[in-house]
PDB file of N, CA and C in Angstrom:
ATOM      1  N   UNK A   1      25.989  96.263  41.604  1.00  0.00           N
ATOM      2  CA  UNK A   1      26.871  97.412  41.740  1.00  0.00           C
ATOM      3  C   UNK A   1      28.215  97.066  41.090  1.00  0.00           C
ATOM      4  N   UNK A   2      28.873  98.030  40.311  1.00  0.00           N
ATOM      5  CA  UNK A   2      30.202  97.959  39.731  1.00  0.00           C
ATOM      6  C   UNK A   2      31.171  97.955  40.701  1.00  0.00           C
ATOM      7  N   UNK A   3      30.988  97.847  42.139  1.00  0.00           N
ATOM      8  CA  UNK A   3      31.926  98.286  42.738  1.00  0.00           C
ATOM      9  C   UNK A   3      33.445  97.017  42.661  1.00  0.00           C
ATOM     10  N   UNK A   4      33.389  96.132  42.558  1.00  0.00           N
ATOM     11  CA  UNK A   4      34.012  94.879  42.439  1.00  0.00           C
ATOM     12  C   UNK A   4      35.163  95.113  40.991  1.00  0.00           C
ATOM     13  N   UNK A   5      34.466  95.114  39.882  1.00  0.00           N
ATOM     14  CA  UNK A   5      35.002  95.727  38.644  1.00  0.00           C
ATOM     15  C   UNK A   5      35.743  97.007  39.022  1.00  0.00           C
ATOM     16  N   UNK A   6      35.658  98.259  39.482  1.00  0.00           N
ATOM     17  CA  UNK A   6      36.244  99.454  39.820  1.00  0.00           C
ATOM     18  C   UNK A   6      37.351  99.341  40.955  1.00  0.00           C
ATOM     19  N   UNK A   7      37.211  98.472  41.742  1.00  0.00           N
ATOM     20  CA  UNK A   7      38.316  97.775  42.763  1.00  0.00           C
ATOM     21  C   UNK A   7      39.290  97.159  41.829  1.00  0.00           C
ATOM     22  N   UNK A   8      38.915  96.102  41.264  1.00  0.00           N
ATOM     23  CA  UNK A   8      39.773  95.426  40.470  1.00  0.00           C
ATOM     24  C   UNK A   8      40.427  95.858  39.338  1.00  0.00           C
ATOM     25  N   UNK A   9      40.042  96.819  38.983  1.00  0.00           N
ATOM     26  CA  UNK A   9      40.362  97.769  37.683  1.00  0.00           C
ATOM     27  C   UNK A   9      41.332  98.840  37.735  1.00  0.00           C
ATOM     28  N   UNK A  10      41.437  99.197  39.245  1.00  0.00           N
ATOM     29  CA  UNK A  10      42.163 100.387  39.893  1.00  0.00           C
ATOM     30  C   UNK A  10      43.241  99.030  41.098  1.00  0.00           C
ATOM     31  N   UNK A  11      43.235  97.776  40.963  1.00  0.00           N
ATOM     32  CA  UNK A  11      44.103  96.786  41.736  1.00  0.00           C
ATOM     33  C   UNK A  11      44.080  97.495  43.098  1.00  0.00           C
ATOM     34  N   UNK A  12      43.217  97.873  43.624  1.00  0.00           N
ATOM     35  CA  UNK A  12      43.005  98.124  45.234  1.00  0.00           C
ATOM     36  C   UNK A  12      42.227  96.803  46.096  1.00  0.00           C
ATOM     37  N   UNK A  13      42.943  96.457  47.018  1.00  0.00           N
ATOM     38  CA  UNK A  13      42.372  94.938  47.497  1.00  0.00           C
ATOM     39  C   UNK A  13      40.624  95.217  48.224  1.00  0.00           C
ATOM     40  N   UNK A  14      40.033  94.455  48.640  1.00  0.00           N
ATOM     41  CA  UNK A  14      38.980  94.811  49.735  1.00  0.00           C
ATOM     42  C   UNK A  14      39.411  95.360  50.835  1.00  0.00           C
ATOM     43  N   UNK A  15      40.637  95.043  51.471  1.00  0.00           N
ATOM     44  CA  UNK A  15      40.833  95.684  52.908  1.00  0.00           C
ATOM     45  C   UNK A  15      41.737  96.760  52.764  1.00  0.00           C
ATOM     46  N   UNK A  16      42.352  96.898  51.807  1.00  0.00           N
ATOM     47  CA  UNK A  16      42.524  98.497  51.292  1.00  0.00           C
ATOM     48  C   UNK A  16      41.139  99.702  50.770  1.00  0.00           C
ATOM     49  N   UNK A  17      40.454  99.398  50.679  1.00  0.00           N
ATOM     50  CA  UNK A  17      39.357 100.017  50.135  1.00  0.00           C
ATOM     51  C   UNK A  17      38.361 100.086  51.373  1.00  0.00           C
ATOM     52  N   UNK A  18      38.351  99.149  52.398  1.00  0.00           N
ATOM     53  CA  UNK A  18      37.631  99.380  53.541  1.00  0.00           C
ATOM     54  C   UNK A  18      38.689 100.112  54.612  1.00  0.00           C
ATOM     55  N   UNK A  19      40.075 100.142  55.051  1.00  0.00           N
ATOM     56  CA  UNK A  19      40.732 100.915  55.548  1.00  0.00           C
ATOM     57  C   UNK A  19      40.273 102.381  55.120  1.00  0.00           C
ATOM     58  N   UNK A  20      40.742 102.966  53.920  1.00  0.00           N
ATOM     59  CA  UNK A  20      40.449 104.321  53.207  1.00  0.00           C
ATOM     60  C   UNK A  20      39.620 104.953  53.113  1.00  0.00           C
ATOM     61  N   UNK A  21      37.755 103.892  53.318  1.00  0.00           N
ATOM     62  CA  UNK A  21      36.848 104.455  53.499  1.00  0.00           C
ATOM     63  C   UNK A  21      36.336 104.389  55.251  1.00  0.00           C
ATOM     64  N   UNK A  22      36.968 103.719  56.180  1.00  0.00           N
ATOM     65  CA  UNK A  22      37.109 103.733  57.538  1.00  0.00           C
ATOM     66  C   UNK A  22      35.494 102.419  56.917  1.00  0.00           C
ATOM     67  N   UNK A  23      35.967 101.615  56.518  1.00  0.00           N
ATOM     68  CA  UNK A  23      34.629 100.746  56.617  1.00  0.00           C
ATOM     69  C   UNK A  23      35.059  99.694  57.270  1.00  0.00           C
ATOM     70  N   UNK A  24      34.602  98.510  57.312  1.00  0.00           N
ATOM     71  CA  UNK A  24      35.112  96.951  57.780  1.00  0.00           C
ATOM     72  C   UNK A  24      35.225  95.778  56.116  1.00  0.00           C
ATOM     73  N   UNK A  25      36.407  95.329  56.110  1.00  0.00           N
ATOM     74  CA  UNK A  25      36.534  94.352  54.530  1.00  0.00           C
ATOM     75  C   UNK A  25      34.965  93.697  54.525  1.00  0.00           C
ATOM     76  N   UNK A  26      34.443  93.394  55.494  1.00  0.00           N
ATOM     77  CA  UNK A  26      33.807  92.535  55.434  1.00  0.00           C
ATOM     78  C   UNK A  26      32.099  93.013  54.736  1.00  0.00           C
ATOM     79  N   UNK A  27      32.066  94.561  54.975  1.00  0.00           N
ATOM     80  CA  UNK A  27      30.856  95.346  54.476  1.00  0.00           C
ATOM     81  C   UNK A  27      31.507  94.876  52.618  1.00  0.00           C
ATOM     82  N   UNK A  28      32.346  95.715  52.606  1.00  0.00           N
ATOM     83  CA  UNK A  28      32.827  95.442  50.950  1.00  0.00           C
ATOM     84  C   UNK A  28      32.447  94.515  50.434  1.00  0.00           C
ATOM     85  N   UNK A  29      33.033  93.084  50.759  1.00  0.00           N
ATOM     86  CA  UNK A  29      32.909  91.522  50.632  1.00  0.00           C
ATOM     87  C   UNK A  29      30.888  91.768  49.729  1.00  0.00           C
ATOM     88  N   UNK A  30      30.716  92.071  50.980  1.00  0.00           N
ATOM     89  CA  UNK A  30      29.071  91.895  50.917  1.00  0.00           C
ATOM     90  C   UNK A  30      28.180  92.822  49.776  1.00  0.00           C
ATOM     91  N   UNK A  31      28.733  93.790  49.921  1.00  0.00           N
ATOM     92  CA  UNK A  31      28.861  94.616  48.726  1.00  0.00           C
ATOM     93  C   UNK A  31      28.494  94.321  47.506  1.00  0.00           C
ATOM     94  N   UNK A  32      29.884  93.683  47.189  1.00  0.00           N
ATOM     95  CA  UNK A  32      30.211  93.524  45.943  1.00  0.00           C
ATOM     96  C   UNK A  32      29.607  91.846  45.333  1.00  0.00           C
ATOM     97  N   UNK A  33      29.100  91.281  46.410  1.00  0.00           N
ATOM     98  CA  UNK A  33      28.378  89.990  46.553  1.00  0.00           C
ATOM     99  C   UNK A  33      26.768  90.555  45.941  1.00  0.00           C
ATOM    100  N   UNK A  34      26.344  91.205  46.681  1.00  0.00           N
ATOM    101  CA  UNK A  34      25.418  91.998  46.934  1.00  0.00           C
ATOM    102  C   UNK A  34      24.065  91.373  47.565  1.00  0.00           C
ATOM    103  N   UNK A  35      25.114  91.411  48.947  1.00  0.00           N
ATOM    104  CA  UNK A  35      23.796  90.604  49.997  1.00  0.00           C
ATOM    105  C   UNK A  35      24.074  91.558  51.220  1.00  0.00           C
ATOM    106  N   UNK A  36      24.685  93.159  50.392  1.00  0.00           N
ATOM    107  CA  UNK A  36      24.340  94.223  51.421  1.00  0.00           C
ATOM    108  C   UNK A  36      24.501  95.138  50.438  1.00  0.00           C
ATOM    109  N   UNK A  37      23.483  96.216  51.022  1.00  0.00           N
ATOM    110  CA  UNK A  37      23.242  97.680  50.104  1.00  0.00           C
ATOM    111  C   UNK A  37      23.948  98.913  50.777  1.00  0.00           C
ATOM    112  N   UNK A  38      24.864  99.386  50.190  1.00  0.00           N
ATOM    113  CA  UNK A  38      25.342 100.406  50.615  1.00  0.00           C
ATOM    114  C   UNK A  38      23.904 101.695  50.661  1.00  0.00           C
ATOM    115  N   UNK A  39      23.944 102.459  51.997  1.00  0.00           N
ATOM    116  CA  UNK A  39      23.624 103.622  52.339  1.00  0.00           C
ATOM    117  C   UNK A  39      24.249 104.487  51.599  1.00  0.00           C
ATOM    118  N   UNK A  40      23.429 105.746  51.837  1.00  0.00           N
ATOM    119  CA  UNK A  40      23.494 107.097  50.526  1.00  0.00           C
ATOM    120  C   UNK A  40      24.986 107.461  51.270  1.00  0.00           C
ATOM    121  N   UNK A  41      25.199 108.153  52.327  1.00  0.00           N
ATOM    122  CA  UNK A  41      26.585 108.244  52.663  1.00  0.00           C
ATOM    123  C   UNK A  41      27.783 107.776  52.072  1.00  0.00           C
ATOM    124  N   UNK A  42      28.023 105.993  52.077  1.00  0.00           N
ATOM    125  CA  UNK A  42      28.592 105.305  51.433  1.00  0.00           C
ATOM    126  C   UNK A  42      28.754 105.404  50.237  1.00  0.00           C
ATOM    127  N   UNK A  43      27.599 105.631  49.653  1.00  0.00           N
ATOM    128  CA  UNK A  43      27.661 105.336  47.925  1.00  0.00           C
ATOM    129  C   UNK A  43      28.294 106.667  47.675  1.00  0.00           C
ATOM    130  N   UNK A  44      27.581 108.176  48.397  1.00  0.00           N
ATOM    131  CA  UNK A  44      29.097 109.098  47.877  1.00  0.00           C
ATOM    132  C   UNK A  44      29.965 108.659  47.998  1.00  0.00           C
ATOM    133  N   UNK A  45      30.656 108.092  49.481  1.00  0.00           N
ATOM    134  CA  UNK A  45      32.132 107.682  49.347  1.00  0.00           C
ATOM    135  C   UNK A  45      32.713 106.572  48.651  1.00  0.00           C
ATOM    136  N   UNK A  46      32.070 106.059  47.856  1.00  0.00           N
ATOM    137  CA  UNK A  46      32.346 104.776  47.455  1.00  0.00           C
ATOM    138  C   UNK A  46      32.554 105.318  45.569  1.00  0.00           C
ATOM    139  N   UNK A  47      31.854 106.476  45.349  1.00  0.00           N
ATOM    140  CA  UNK A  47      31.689 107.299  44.116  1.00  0.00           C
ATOM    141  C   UNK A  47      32.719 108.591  43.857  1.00  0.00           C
ATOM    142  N   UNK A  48      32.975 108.787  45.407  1.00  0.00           N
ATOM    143  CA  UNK A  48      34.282 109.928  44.989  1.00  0.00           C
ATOM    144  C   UNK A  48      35.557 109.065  45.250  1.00  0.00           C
ATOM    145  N   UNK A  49      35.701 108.148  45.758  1.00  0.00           N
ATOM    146  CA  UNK A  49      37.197 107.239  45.694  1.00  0.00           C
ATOM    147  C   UNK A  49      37.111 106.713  44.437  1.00  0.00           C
ATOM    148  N   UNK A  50      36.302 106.340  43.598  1.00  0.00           N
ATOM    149  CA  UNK A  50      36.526 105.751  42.390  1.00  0.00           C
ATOM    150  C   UNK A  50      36.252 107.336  41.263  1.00  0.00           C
ATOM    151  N   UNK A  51      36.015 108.121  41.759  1.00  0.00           N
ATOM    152  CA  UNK A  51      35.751 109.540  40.714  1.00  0.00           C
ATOM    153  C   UNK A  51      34.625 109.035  39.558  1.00  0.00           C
ATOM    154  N   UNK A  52      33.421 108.428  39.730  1.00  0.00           N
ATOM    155  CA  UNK A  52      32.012 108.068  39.394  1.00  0.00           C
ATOM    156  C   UNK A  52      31.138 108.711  39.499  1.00  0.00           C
ATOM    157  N   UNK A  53      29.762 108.393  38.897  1.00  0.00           N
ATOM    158  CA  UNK A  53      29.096 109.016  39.889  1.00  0.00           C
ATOM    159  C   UNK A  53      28.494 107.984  40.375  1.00  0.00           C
ATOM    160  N   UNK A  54      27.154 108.141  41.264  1.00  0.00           N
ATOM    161  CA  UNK A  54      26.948 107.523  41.359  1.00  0.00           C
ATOM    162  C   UNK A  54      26.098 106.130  40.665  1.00  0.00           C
ATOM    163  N   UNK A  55      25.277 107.211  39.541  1.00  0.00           N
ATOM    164  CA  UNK A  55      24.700 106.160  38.691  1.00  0.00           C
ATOM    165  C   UNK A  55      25.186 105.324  37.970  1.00  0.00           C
ATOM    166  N   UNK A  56      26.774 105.818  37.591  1.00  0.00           N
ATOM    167  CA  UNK A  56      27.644 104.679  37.235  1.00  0.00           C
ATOM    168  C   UNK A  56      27.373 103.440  38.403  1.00  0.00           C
ATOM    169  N   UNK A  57      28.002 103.936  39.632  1.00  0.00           N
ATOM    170  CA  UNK A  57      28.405 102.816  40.339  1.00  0.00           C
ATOM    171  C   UNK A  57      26.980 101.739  40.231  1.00  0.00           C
ATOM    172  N   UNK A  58      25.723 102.457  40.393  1.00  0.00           N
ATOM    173  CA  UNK A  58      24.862 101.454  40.545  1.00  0.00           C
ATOM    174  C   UNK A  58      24.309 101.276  39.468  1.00  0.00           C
ATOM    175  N   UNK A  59      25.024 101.025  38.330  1.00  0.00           N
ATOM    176  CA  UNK A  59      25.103 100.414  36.858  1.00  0.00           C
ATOM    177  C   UNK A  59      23.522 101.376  35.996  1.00  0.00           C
ATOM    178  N   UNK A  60      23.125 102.033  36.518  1.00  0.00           N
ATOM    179  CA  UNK A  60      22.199 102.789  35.919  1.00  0.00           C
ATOM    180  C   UNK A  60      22.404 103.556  34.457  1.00  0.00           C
ATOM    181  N   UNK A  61      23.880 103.135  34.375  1.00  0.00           N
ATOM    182  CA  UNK A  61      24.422 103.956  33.338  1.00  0.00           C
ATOM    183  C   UNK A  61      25.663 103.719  33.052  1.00  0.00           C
ATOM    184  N   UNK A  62      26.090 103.924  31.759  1.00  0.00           N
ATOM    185  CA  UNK A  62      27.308 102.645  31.379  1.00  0.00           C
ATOM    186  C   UNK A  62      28.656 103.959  30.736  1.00  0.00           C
ATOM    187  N   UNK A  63      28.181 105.680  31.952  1.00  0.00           N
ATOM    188  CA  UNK A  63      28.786 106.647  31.679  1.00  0.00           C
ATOM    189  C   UNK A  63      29.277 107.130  33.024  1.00  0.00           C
ATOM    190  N   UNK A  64      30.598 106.966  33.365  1.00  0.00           N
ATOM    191  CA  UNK A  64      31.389 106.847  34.483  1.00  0.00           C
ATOM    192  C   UNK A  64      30.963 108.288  35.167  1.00  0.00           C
ATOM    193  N   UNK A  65      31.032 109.246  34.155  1.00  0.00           N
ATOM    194  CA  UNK A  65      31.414 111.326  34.481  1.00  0.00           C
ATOM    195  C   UNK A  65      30.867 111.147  35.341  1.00  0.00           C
ATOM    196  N   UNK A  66      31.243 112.045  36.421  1.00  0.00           N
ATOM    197  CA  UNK A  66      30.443 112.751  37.310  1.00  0.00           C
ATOM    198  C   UNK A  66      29.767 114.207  36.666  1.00  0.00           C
ATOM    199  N   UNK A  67      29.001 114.199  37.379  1.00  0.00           N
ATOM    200  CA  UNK A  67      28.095 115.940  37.438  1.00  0.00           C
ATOM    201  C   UNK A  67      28.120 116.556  38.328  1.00  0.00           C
ATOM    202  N   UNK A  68      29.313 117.814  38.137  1.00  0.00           N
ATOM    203  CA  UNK A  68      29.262 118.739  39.233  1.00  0.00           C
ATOM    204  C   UNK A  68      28.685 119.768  38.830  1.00  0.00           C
TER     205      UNK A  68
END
């Protein structure tokens, strides 16, 4: 998942990014490790704080747009 790159790219820390999404730093951490899978819930919210979609985030595609 890009999510690590899109944190770091936008300089938002892990426990800023888990505050904002009401998550725990420590889901993020794992995340972006990826020795945890974000749920469909998440991955919207994890896709409209970065304005992605989602197939960006889960590298399926190397084209950020969303499709509304």
């Amino acid at each position: 998942m890009r999510l690590k790159e899109l944190r770091k790219k936008r300089k938002v820390s892990q426990l800023k990014l888990a505050l904002d999404l009401q998550l725990n730093q420590n889901t993020i951490s794992r995340y972006e490790t990826g020795a945890r899978e974000a749920d469909y819930n998440t991955l919207i919210k994890l896709a409209d704080y970065f304005d992605v979609s989602i197939d960006y985030l889960l590298e399926r595609t190397d084209n950020p747009k969303r499709y509304k």
